[in-house]
C-alpha atoms as a PDB file:
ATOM      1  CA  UNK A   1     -13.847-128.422  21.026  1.00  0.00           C
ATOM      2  CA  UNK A   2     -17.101-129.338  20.906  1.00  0.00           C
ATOM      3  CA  UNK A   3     -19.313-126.338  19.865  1.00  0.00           C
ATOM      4  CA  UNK A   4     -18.430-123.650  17.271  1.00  0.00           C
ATOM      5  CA  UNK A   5     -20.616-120.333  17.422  1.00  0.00           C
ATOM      6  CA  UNK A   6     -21.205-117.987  14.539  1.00  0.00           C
ATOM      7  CA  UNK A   7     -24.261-115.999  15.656  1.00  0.00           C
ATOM      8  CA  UNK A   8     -23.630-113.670  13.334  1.00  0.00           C
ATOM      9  CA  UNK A   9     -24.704-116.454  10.294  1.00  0.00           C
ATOM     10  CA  UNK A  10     -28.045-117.121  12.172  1.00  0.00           C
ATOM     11  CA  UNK A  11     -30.041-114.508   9.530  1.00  0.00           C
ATOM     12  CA  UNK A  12     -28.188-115.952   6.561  1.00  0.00           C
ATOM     13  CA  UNK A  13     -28.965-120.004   7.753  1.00  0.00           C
ATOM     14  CA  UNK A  14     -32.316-119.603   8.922  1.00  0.00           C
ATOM     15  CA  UNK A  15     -33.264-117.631   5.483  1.00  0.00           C
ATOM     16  CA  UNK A  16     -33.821-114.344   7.105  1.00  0.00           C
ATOM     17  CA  UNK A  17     -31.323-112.548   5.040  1.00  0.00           C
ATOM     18  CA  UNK A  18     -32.692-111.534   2.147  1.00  0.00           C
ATOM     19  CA  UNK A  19     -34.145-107.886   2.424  1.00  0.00           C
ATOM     20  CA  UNK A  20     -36.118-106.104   0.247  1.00  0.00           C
ATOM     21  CA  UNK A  21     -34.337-104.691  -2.980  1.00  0.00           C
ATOM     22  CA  UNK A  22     -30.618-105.140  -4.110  1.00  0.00           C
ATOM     23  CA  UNK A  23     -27.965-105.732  -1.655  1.00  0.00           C
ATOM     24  CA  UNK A  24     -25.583-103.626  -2.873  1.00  0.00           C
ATOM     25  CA  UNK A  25     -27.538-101.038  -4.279  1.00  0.00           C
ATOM     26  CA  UNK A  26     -28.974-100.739  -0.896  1.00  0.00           C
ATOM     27  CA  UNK A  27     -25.472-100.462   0.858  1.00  0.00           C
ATOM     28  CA  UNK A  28     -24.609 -97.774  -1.670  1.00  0.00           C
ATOM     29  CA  UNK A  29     -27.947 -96.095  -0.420  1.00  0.00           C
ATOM     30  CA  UNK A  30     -27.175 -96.436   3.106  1.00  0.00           C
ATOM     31  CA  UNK A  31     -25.650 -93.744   5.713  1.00  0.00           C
ATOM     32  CA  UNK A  32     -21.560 -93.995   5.740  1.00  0.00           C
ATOM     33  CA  UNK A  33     -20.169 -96.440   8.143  1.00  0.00           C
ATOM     34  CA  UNK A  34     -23.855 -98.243   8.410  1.00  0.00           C
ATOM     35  CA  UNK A  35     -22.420-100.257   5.579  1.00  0.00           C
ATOM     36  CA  UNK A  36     -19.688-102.424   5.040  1.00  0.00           C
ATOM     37  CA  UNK A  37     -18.540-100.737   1.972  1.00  0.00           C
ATOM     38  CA  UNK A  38     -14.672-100.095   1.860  1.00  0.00           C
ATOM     39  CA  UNK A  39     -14.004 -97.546  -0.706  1.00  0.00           C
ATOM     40  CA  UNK A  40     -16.270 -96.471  -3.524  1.00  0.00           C
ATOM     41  CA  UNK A  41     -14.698 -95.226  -6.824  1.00  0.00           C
ATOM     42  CA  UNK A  42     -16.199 -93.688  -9.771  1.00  0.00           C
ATOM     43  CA  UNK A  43     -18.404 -96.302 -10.965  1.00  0.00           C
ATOM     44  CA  UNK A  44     -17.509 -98.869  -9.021  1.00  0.00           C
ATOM     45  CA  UNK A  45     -17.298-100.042  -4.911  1.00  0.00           C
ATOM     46  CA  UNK A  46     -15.714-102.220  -2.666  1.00  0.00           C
ATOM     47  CA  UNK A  47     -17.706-104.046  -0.274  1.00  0.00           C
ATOM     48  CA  UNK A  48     -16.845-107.154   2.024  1.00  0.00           C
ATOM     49  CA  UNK A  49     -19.026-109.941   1.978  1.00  0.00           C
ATOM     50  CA  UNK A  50     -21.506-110.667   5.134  1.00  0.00           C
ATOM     51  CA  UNK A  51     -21.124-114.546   4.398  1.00  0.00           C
ATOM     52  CA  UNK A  52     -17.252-115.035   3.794  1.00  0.00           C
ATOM     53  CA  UNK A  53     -15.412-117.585   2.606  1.00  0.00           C
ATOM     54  CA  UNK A  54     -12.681-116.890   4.149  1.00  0.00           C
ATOM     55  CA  UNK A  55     -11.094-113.348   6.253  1.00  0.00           C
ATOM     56  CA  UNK A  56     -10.805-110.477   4.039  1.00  0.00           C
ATOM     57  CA  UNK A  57     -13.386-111.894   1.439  1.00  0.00           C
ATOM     58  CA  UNK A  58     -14.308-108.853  -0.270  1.00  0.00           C
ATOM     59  CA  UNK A  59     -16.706-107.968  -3.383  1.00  0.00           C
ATOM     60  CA  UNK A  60     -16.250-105.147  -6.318  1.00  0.00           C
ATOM     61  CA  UNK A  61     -19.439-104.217  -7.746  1.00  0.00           C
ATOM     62  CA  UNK A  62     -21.012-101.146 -10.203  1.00  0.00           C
ATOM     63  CA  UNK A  63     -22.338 -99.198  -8.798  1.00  0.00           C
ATOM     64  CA  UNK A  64     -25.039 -98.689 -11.288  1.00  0.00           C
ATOM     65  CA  UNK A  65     -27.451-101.574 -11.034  1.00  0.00           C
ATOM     66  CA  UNK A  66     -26.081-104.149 -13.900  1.00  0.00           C
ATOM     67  CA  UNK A  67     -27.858-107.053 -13.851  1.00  0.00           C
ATOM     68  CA  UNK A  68     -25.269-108.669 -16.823  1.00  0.00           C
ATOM     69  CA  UNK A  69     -21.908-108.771 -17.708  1.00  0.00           C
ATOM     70  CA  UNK A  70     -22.918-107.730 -21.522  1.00  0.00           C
ATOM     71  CA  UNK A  71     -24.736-104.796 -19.902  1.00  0.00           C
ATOM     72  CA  UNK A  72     -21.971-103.206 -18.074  1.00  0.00           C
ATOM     73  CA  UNK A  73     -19.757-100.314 -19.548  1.00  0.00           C
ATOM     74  CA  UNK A  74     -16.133-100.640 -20.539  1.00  0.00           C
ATOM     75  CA  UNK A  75     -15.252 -98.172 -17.872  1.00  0.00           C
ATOM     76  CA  UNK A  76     -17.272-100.368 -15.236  1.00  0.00           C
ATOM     77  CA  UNK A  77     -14.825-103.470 -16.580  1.00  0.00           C
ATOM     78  CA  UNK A  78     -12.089-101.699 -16.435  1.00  0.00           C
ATOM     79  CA  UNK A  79     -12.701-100.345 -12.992  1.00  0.00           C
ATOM     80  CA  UNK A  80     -13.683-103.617 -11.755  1.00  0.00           C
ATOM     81  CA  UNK A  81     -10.385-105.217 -12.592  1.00  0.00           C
ATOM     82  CA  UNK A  82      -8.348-102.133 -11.790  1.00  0.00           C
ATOM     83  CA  UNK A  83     -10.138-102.466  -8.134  1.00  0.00           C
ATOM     84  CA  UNK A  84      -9.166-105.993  -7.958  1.00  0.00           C
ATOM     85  CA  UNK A  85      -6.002-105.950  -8.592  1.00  0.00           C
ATOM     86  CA  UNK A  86      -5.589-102.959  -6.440  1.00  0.00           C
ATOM     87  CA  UNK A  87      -7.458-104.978  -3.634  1.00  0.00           C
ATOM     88  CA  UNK A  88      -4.413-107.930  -4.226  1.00  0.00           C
ATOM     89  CA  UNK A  89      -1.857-105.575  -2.969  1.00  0.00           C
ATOM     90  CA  UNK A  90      -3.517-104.120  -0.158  1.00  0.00           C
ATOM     91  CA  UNK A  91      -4.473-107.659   0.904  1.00  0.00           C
ATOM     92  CA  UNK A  92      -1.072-108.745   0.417  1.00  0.00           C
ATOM     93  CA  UNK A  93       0.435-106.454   2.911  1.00  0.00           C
ATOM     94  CA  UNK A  94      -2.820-106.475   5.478  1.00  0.00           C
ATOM     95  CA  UNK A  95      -3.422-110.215   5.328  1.00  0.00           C
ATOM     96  CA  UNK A  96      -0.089-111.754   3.990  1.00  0.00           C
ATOM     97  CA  UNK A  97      -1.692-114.908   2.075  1.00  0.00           C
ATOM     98  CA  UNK A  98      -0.329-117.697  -0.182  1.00  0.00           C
ATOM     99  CA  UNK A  99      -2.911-116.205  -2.951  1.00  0.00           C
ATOM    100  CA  UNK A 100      -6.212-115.216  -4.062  1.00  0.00           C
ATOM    101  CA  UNK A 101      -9.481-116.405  -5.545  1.00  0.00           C
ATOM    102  CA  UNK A 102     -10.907-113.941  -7.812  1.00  0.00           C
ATOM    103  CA  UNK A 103     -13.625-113.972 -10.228  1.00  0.00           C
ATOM    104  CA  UNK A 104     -17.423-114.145 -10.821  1.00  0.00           C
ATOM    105  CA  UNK A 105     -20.324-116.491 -10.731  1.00  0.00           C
ATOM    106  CA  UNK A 106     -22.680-115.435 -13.169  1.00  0.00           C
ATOM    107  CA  UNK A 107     -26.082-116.135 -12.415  1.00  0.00           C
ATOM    108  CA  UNK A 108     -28.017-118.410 -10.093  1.00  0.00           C
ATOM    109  CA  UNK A 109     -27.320-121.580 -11.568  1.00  0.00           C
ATOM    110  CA  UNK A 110     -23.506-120.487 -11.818  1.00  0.00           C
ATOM    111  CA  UNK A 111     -23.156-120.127  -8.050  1.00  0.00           C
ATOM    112  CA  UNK A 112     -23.539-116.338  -7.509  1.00  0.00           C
ATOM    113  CA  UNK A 113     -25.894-115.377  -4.401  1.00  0.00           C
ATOM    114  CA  UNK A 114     -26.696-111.926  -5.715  1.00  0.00           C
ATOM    115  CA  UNK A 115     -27.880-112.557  -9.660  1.00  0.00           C
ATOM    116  CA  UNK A 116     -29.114-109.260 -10.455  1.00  0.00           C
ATOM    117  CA  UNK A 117     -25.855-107.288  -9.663  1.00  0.00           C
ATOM    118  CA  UNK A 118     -22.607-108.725 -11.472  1.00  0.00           C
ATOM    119  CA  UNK A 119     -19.847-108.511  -8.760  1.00  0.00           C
ATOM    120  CA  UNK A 120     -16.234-109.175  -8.633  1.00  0.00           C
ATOM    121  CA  UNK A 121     -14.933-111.636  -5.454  1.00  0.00           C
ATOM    122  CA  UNK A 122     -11.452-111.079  -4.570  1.00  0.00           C
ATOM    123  CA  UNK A 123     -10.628-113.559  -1.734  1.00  0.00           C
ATOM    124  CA  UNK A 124      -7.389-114.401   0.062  1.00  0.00           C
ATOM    125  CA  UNK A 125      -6.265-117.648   0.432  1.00  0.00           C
ATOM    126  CA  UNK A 126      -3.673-119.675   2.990  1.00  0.00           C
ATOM    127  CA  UNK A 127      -2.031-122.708   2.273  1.00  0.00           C
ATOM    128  CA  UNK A 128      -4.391-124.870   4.636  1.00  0.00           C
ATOM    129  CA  UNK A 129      -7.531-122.623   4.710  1.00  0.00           C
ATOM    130  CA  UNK A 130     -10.089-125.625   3.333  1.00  0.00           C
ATOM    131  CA  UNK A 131      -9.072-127.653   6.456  1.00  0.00           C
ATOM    132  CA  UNK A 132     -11.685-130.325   7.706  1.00  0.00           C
ATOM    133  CA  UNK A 133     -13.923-127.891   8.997  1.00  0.00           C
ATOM    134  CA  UNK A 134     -15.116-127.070   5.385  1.00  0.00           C
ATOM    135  CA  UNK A 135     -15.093-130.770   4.382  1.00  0.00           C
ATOM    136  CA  UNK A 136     -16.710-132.199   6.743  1.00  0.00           C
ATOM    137  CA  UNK A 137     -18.365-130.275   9.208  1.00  0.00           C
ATOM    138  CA  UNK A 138     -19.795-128.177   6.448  1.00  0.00           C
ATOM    139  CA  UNK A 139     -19.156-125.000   8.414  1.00  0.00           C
ATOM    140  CA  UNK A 140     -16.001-122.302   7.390  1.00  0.00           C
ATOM    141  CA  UNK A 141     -14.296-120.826  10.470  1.00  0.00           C
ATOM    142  CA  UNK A 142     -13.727-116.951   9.496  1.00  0.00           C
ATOM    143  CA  UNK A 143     -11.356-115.221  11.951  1.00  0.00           C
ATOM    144  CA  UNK A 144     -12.412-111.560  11.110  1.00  0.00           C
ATOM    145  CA  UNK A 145     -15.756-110.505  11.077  1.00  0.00           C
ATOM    146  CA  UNK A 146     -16.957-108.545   8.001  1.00  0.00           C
ATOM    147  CA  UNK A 147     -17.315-105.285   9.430  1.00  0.00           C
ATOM    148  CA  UNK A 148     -13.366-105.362  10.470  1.00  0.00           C
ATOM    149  CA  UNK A 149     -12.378-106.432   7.237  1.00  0.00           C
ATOM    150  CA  UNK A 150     -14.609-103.341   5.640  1.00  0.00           C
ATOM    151  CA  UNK A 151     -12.646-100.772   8.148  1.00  0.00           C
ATOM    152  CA  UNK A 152      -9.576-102.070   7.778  1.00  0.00           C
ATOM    153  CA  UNK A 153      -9.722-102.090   3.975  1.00  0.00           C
ATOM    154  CA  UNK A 154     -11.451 -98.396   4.358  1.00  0.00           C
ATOM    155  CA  UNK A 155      -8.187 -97.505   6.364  1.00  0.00           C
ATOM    156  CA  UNK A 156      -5.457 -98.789   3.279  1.00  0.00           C
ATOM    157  CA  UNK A 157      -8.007 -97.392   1.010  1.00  0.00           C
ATOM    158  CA  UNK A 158      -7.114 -93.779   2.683  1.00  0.00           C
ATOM    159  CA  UNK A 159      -3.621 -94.214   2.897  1.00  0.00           C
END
């Protein structure tokens, strides 16, 4: 193969992607099914992640605007985790992997693209999934496009 095309990453490589405002408080804010939020719960949401790491990469976020890990309630903690873990099962029978990645990058210099909203990343993983692609061509090769993995999760969500 000689070309791989993601024109769906051309916003996010050419640094068009940032709009104004929060990301996910502006997908909260949005009309339903214009986002690719998954489920939203009492103080918390599920939504999957327009940059991916890998299929199924998914975020769980307050949905109060929380800038801090110190700042968020015990019930927003609590909800966070119970999400996550609730996201590992339904992943588990939707995406069958070998495991999962989950956790948080805390702030900019920690790694986390959105460092004004704490957020949870729960992604799948396959035995195999860093292959050469990620090593050397510096390019991930995603076989589900975000707003399938949001509608599909929406869908087992429901059920």
């Amino acid at each position: 193969m000689e070309r791989l095309f993601t024109p769906w990453r051309l916003r996010y490589v050419s640094g068009g992607s940032k709009e104004p405002g929060c990301v996910f408080c502006n997908a909260l804010k949005a009309p339903e099914g214009a986002s690719l939020i998954a489920h939203v719960g009492e103080g918390c949401f599920v939504i999957a992640n327009l940059y991916p790491y890998t299929g199924g990469h998914v975020m769980v976020a307050p949905r109060r605007h929380v800038g801090r890990l110190d700042e968020a309630t015990d019930a927003e903690l609590l909800e966070m985790m119970a999400l996550s873990r609730r996201l590992t099962g339904l992943m588990g029978s939707l995406y069958r992997p070998d495991g999962f990645n989950v956790g948080m990058n805390l702030g900019q210099v920690a790694g986390a693209g959105v460092a004004d909203h704490i957020h949870m990343h729960v992604v799948p993983r396959w035995s195999g999934d860093a292959n050469f692609m990620t090593a050397v061509g510096e390019t991930r090769v995603v076989p589900e496009e975000p707003v399938i993995t949001a509608r599909r999760l929406r869908e087992a969500f429901g059920a």
